[in-house]
N, C-alpha and C. Protein backbone atom coordinates (compact mmCIF):
# COMPACT_ATOMS: atom_id res chain seq x y z
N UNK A 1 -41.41 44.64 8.31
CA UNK A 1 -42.34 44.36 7.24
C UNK A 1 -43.59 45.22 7.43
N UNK A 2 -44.18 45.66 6.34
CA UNK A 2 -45.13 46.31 6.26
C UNK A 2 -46.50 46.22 5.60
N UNK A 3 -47.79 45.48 5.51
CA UNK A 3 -48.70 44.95 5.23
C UNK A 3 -49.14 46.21 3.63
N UNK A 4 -49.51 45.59 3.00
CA UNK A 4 -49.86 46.44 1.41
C UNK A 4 -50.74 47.37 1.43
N UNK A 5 -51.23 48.04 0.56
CA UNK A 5 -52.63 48.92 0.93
C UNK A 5 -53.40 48.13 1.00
N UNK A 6 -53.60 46.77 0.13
CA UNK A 6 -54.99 46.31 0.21
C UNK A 6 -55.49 45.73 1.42
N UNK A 7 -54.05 44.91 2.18
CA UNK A 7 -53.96 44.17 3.46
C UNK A 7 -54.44 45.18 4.45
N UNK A 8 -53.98 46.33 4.40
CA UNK A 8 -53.91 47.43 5.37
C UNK A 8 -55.65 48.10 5.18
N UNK A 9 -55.99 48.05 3.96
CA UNK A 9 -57.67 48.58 3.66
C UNK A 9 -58.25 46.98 4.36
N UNK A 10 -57.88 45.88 4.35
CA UNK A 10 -58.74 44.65 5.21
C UNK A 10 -58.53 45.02 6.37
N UNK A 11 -57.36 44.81 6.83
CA UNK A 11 -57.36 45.06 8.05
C UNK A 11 -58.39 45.98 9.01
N UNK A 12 -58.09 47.49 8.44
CA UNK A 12 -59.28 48.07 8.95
C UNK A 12 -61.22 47.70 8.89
N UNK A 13 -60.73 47.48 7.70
CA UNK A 13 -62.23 47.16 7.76
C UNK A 13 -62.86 46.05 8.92
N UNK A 14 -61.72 45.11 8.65
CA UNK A 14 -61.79 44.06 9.61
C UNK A 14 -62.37 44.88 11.19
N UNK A 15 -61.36 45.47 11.34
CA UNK A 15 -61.43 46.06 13.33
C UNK A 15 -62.79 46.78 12.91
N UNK A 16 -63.00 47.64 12.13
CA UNK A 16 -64.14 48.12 12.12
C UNK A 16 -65.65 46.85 12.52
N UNK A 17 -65.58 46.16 11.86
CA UNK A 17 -66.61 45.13 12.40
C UNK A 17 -66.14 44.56 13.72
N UNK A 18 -65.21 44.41 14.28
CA UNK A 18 -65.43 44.35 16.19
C UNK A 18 -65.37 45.59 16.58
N UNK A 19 -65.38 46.96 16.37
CA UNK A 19 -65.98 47.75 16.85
C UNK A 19 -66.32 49.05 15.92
N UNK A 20 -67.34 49.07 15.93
CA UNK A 20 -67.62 50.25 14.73
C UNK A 20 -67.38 51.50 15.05
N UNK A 21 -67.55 52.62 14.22
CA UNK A 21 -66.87 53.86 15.20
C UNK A 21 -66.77 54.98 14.11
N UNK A 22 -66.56 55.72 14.04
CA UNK A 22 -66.37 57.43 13.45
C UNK A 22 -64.95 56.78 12.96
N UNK A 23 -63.82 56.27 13.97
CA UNK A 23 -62.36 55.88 13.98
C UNK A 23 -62.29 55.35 12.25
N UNK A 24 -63.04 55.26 12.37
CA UNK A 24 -62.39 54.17 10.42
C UNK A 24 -62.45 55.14 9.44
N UNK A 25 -63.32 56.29 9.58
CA UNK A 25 -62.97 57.32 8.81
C UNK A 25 -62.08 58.22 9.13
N UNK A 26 -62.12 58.34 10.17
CA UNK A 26 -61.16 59.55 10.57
C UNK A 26 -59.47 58.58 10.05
N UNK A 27 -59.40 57.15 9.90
CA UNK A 27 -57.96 56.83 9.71
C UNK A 27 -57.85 56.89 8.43
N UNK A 28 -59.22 56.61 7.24
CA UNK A 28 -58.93 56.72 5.68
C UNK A 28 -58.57 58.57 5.71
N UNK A 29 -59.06 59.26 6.47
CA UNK A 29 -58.69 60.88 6.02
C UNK A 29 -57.35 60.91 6.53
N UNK A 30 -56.68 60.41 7.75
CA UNK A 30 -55.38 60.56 8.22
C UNK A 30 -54.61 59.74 6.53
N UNK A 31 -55.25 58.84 6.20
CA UNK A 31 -54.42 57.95 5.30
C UNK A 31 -54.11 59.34 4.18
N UNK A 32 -55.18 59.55 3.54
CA UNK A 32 -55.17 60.62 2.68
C UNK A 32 -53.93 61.72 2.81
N UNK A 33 -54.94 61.97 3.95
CA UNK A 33 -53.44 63.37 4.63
C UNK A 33 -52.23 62.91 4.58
N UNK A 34 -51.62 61.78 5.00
CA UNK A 34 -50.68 61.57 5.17
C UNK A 34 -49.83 61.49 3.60
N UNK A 35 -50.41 60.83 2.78
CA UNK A 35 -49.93 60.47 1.49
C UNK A 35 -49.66 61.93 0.72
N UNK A 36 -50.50 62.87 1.00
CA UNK A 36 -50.58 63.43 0.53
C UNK A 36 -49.11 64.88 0.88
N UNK A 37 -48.57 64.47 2.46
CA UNK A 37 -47.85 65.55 2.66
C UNK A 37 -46.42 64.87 2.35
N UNK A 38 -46.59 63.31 2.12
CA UNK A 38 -45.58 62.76 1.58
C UNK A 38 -44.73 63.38 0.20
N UNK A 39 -45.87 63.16 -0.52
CA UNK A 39 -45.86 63.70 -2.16
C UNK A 39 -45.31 65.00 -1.82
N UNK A 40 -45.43 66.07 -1.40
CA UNK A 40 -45.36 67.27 -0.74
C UNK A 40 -44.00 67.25 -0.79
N UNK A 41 -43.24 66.31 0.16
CA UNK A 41 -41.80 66.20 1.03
C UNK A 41 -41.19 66.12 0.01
N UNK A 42 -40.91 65.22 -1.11
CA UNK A 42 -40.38 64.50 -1.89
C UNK A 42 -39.76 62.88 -1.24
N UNK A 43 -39.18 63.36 0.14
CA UNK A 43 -38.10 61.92 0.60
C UNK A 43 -38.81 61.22 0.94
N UNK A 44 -40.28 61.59 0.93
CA UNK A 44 -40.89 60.15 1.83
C UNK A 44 -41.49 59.53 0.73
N UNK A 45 -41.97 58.16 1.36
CA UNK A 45 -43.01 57.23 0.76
C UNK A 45 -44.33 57.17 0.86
N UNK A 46 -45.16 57.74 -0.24
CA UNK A 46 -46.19 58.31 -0.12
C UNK A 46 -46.79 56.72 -0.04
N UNK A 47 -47.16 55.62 -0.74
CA UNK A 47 -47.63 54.51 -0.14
C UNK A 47 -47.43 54.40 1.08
N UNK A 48 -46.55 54.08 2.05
CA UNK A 48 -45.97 54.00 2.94
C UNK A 48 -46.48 54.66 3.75
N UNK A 49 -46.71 56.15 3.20
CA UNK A 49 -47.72 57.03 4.47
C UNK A 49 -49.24 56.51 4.42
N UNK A 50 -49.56 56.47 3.58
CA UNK A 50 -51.18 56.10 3.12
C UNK A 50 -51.16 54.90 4.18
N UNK A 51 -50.55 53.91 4.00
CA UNK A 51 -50.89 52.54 5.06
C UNK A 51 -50.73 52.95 6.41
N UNK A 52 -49.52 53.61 6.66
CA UNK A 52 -49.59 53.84 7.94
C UNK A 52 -50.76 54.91 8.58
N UNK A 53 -51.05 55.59 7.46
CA UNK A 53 -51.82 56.41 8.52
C UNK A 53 -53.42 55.40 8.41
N UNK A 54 -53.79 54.33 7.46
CA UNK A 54 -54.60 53.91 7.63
C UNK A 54 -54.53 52.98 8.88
N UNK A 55 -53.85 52.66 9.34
CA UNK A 55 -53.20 52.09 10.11
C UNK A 55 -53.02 52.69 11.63
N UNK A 56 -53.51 53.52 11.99
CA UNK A 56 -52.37 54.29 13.30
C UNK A 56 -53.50 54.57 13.90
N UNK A 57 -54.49 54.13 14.37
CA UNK A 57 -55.44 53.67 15.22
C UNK A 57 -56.04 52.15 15.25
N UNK A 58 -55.12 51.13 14.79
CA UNK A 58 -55.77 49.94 14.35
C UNK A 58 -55.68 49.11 15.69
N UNK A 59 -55.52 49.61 17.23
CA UNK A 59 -55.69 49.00 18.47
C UNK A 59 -57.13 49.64 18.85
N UNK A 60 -57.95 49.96 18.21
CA UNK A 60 -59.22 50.57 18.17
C UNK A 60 -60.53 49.07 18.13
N UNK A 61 -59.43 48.43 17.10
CA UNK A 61 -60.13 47.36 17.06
C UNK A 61 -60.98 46.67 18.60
N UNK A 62 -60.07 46.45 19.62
CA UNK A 62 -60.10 45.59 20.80
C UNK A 62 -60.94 47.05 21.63
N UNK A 63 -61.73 48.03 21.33
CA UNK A 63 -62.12 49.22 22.06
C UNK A 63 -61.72 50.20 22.06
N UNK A 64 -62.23 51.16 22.48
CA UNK A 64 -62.17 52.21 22.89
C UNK A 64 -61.48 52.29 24.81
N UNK A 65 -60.04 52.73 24.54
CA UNK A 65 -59.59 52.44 25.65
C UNK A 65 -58.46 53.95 25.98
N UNK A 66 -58.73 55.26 25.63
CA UNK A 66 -58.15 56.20 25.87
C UNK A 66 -56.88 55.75 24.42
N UNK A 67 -55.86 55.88 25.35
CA UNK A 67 -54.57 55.80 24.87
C UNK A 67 -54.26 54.25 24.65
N UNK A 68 -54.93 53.22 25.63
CA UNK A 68 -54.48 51.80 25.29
C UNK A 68 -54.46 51.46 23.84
N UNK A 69 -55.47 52.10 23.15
CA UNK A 69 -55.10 51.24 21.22
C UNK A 69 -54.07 51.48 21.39
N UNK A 70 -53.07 52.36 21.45
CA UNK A 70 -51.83 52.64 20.88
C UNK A 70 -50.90 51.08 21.38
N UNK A 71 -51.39 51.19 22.33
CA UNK A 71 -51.00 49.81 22.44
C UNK A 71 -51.22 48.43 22.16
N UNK A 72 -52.81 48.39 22.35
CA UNK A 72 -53.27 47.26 21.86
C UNK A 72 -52.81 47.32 19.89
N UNK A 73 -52.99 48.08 19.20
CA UNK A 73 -52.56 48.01 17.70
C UNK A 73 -50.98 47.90 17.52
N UNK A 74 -50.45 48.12 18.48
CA UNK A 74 -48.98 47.81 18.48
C UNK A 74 -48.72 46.47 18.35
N UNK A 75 -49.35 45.78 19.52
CA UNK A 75 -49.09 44.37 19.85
C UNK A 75 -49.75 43.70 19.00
N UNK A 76 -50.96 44.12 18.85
CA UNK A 76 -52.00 43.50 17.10
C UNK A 76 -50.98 43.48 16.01
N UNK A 77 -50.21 44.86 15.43
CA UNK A 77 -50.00 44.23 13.78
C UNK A 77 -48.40 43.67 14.55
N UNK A 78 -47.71 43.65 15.99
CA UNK A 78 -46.27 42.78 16.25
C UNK A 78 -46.58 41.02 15.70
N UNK A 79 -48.03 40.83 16.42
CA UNK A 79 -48.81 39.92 16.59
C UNK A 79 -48.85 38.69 15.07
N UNK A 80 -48.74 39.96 14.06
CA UNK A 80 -49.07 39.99 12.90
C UNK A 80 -48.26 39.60 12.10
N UNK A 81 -46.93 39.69 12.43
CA UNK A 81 -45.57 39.77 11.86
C UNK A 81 -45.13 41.26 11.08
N UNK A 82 -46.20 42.16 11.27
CA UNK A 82 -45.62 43.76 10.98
C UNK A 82 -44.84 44.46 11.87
N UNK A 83 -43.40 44.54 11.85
CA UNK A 83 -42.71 44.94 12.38
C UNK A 83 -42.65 46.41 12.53
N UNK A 84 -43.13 47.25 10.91
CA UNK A 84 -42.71 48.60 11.05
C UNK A 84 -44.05 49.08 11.78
């Protein structure tokens, strides 16, 4: 399962208020980018990219920890019932 844009635009915003950061923009421009090389591909899902890339620092929330978001946002949206 995969949380909507709007869930996925709370979400961030959300982590952004436990830790503020440059990170929340740099994931709406990854979101952008991403949607955008979707459209590009044809096979992909350009929604689908947009969330995820808004999405793909969202263990940012719990700090700044090198490489740990990747983990901590893993276990956050598992946490969540977002599987993909």
């Amino acid at each position: 399962m995969l949380p909507t844009r709007k869930q996925a635009e709370q979400l961030l915003k959300e982590a952004e208020r436990c830790n503020p950061g440059q990170w929340g923009d740099h994931s709406r421009t990854a979101a952008h980018c991403a949607r955008n090389i979707a459209l590009k591909c044809g096979d992909l899902d350009p929604e689908k990219a947009y969330i995820l890339g808004l999405l793909h620092d969202i263990g940012r929330k719990f700090g700044a920890r090198h490489l740990g978001h990747v983990a901590d946002g893993y276990s956050y949206m598992q946490s969540l019932g977002y599987d993909e």
